[in-house]
N, C-alpha and C. Protein backbone atom coordinates (compact mmCIF):
# COMPACT_ATOMS: atom_id res chain seq x y z
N UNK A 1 19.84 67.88 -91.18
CA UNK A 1 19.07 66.68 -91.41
C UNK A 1 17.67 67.09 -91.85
N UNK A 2 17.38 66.28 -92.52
CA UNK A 2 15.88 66.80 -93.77
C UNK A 2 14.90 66.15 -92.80
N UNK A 3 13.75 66.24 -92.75
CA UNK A 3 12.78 65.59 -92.59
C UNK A 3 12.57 64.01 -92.91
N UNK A 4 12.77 63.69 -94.49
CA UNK A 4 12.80 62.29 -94.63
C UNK A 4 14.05 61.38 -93.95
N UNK A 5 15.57 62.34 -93.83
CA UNK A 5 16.34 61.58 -93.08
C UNK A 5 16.20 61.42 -91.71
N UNK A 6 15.35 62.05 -90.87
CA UNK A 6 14.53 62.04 -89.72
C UNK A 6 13.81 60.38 -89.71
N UNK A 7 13.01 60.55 -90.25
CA UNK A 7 12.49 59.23 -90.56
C UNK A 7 12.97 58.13 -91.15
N UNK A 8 13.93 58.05 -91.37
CA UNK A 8 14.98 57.23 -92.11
C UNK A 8 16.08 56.84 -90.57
N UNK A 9 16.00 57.39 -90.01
CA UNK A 9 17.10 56.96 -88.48
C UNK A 9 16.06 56.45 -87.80
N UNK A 10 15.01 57.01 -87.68
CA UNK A 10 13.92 56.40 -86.53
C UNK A 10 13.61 55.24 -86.91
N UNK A 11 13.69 55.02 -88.36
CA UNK A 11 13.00 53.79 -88.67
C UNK A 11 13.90 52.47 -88.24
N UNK A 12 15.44 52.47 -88.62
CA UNK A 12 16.80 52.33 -88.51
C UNK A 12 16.43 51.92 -86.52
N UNK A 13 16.53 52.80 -85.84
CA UNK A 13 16.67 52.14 -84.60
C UNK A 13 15.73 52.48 -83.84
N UNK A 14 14.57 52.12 -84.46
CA UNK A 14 13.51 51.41 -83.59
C UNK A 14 12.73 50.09 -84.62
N UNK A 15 13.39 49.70 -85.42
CA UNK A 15 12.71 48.94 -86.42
C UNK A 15 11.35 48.83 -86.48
N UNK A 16 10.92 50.09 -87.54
CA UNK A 16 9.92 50.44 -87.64
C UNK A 16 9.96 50.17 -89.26
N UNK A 17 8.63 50.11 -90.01
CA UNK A 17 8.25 50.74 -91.51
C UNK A 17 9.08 52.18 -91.55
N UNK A 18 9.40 53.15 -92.83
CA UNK A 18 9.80 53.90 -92.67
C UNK A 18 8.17 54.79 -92.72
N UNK A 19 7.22 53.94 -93.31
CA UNK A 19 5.71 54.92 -93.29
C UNK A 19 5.27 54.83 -91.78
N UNK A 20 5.79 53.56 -91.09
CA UNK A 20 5.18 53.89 -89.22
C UNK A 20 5.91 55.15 -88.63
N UNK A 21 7.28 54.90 -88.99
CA UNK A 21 8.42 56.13 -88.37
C UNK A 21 7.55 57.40 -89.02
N UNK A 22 7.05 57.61 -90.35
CA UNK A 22 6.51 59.05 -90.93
C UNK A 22 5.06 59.33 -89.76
N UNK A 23 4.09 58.02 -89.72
CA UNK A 23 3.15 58.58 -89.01
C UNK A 23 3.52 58.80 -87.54
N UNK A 24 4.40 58.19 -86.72
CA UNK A 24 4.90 58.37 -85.53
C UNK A 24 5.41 59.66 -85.46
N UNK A 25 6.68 60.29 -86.49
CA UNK A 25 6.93 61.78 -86.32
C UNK A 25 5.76 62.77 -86.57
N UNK A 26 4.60 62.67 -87.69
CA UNK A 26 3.96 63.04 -88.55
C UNK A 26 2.61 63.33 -86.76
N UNK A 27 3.16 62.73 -86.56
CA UNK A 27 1.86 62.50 -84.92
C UNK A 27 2.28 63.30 -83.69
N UNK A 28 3.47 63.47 -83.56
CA UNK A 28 4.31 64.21 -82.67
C UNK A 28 4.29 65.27 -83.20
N UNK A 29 4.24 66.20 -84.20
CA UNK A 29 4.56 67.33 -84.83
C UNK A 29 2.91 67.59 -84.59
N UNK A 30 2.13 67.05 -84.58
CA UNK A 30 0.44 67.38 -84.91
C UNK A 30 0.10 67.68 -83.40
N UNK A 31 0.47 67.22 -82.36
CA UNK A 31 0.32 67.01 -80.80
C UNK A 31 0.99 68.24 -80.51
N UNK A 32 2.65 68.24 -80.74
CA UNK A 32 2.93 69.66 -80.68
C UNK A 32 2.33 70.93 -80.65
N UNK A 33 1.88 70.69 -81.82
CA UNK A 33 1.47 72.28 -82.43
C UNK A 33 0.35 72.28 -81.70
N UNK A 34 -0.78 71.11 -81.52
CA UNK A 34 -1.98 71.77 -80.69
C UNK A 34 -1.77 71.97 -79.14
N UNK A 35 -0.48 71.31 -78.68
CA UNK A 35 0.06 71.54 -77.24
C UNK A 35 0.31 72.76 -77.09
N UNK A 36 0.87 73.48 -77.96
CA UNK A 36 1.73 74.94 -78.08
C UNK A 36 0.86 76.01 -78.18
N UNK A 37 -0.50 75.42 -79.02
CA UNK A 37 -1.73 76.42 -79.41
C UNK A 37 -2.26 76.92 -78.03
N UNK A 38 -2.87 75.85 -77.54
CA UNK A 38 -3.33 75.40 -76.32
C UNK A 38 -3.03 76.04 -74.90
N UNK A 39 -1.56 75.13 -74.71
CA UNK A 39 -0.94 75.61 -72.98
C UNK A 39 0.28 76.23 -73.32
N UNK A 40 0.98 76.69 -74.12
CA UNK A 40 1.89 77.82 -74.69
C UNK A 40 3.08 77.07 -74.28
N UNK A 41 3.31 75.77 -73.85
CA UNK A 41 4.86 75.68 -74.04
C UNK A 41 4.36 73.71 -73.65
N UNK A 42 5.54 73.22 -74.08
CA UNK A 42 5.68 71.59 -74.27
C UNK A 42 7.21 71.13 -73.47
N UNK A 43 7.03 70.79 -72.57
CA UNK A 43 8.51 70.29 -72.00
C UNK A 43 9.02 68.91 -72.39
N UNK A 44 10.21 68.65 -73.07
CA UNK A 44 10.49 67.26 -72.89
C UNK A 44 11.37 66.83 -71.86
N UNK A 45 11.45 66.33 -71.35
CA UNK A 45 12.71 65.98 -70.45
C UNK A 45 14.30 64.99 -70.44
N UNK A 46 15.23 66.01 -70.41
CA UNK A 46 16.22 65.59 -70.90
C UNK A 46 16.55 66.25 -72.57
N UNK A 47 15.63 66.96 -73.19
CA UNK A 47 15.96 67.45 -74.29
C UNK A 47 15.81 68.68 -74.47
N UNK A 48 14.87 69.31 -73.96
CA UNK A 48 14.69 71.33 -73.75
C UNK A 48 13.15 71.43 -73.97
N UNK A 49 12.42 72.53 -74.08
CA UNK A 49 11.38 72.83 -73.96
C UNK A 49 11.08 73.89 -75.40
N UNK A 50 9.68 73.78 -75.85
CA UNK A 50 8.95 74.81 -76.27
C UNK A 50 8.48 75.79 -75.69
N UNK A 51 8.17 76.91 -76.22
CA UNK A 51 7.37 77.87 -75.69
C UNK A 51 6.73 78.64 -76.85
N UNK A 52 5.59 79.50 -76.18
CA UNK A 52 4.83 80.10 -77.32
C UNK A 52 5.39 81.73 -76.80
N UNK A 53 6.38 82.34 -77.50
CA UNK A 53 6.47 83.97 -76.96
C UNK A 53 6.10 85.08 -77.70
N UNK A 54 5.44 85.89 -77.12
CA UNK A 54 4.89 87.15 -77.77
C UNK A 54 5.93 87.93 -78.54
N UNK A 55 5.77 88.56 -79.48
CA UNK A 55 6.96 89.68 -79.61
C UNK A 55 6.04 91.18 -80.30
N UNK A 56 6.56 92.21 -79.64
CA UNK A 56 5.49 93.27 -79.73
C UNK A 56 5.62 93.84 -80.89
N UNK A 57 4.38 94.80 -81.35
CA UNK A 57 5.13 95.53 -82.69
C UNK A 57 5.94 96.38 -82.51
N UNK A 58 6.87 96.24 -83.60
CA UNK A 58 8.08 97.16 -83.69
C UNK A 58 8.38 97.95 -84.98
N UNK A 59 8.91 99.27 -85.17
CA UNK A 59 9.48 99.59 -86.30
C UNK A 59 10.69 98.13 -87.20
N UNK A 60 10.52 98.97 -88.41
CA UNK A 60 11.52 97.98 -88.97
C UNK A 60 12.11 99.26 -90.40
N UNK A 61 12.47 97.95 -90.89
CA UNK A 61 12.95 99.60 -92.50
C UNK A 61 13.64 97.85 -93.40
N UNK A 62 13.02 98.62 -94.36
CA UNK A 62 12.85 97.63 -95.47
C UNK A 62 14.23 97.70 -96.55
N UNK A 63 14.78 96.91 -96.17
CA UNK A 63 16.70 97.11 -96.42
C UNK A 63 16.74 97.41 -97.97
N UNK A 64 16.05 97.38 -98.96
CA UNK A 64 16.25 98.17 -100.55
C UNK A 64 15.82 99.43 -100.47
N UNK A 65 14.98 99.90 -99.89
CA UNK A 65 14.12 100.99 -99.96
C UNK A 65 14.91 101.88 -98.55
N UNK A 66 15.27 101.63 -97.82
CA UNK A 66 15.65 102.12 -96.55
C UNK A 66 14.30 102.45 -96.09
N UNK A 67 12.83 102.62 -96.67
CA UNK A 67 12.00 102.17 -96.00
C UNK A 67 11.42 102.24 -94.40
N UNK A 68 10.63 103.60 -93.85
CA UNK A 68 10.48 102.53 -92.75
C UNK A 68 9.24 102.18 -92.28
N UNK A 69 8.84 100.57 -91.73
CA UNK A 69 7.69 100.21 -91.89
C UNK A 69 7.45 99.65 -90.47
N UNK A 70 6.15 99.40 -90.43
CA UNK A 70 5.81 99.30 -89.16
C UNK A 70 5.56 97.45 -88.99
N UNK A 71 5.76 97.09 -88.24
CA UNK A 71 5.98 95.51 -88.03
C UNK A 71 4.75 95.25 -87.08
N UNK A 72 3.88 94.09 -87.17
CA UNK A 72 2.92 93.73 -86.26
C UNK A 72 3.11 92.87 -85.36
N UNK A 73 2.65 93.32 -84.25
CA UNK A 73 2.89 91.87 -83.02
C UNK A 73 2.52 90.61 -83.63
N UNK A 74 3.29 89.98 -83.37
CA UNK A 74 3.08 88.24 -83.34
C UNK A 74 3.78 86.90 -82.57
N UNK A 75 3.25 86.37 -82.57
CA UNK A 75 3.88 85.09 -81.65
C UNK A 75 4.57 84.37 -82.63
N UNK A 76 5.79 83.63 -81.95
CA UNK A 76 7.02 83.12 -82.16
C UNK A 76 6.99 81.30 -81.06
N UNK A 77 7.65 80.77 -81.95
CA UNK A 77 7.97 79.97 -80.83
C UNK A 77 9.84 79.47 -80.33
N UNK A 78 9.62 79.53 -79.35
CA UNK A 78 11.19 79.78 -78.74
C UNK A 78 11.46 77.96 -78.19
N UNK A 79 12.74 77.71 -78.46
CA UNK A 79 13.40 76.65 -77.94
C UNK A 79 14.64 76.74 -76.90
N UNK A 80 14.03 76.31 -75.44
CA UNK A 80 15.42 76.57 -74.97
C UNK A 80 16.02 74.45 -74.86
N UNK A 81 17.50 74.38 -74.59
CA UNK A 81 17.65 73.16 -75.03
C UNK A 81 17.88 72.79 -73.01
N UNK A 82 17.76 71.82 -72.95
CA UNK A 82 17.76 70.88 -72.13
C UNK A 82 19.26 70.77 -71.48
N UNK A 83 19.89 70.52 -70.10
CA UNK A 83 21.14 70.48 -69.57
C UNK A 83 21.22 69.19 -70.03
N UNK A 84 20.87 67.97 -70.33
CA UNK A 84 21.15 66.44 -70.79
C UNK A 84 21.84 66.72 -72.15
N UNK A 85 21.00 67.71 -72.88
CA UNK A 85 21.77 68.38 -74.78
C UNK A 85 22.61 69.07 -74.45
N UNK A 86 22.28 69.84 -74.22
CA UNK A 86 23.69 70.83 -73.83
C UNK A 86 24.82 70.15 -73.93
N UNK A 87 24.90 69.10 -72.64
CA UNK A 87 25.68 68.75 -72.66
C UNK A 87 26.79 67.45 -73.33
N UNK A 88 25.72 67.11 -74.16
CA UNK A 88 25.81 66.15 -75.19
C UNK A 88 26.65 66.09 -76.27
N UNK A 89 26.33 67.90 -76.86
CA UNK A 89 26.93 68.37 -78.32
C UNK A 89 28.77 68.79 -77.60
């Protein structure tokens, strides 16, 4: 599912504009990211959680070249899903 069909269901059942449904997701995605910046993880309940996780530097090798290069630490963000999803799908 695309982004605009995102907003295209929300709009659908919550009878919304499909531009209220864009700023409503468009607002949640903006809250997110400064939640995640911030306190490193976002819980929803009933659906799973964010987190902000480190991952250290590591070798790597650059698959045309066999290559090998050195990789820099950086943060990732991890999703674990919720026992309500889980058990849903």
């Amino acid at each position: 599912m695309t982004k605009a069909e995102l907003i295209s269901q929300i709009a659908k059942a919550s009878n919304l504009s499909k531009a209220d449904a864009e700023r409503c997701l468009n607002s949640f995605i903006d809250i997110a990211k400064k939640t995640l910046k911030k306190e490193g993880k976002l819980a929803l309940a009933g659906f799973g959680s964010f987190s902000v996780v480190k991952r250290k530097a590591r070798k790597g090798r650059n698959p045309q070249t066999g290559e090998e290069i050195k990789i820099k630490a950086s943060k990732t963000v991890r999703f674990r899903p919720g026992k309500a999803l889980k058990e849903s799908i």
